[in-house]
Protein backbone atom coordinates (compact mmCIF):
# COMPACT_ATOMS: atom_id res chain seq x y z
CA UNK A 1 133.55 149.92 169.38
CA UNK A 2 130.15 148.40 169.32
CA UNK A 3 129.16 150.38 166.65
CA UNK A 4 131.47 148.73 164.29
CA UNK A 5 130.68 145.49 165.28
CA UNK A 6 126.82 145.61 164.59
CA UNK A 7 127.59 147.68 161.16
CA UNK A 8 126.95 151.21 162.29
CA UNK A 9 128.93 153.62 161.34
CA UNK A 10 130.44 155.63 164.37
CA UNK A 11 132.09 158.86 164.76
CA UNK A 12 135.76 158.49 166.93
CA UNK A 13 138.21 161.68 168.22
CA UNK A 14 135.73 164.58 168.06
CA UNK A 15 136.12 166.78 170.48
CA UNK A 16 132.05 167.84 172.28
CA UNK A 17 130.82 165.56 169.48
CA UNK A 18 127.90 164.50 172.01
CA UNK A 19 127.23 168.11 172.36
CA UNK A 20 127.59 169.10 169.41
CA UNK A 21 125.50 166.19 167.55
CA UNK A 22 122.20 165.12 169.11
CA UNK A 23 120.40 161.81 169.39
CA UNK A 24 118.24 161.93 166.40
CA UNK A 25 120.19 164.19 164.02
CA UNK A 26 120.69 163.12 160.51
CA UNK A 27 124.31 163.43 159.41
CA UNK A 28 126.29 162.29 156.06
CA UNK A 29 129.91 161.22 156.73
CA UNK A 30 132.11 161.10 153.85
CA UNK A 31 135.20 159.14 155.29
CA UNK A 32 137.32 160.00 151.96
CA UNK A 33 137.67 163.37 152.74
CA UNK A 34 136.89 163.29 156.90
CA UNK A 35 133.93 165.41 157.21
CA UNK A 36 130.46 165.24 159.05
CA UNK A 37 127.92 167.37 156.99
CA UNK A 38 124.44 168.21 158.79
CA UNK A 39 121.55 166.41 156.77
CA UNK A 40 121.13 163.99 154.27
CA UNK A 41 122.79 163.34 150.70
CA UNK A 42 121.50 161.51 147.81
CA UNK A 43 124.05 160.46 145.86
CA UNK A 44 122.46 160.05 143.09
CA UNK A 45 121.04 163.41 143.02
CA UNK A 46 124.61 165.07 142.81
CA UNK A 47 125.48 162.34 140.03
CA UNK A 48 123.27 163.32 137.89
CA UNK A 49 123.46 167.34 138.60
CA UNK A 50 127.42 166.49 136.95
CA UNK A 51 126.28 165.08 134.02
């Protein structure tokens, strides 16, 4: 995979994935738990929201 190799994270076995997710689109990946959410995610915001 290219991707890997220059550090970007890339997205492997999903089925219409180029169809599905557009050039362009901002995703989060959370690789613990296997999902692709739509948008971004700060981190730090939900941190602090626990606390």
């Amino acid at each position: 995979m290219l991707g890997l190799r220059l550090g970007i994270p890339v997205i492997v076995g999903v089925k219409q994935a180029t169809e599905i997710i557009r050039n362009g689109t901002m995703v989060t990946l959370d690789v613990s738990k296997g999902e692709v959410c739509s948008g971004a995610f700060n981190a730090f915001q939900e941190e602090m929201e626990l606390v």
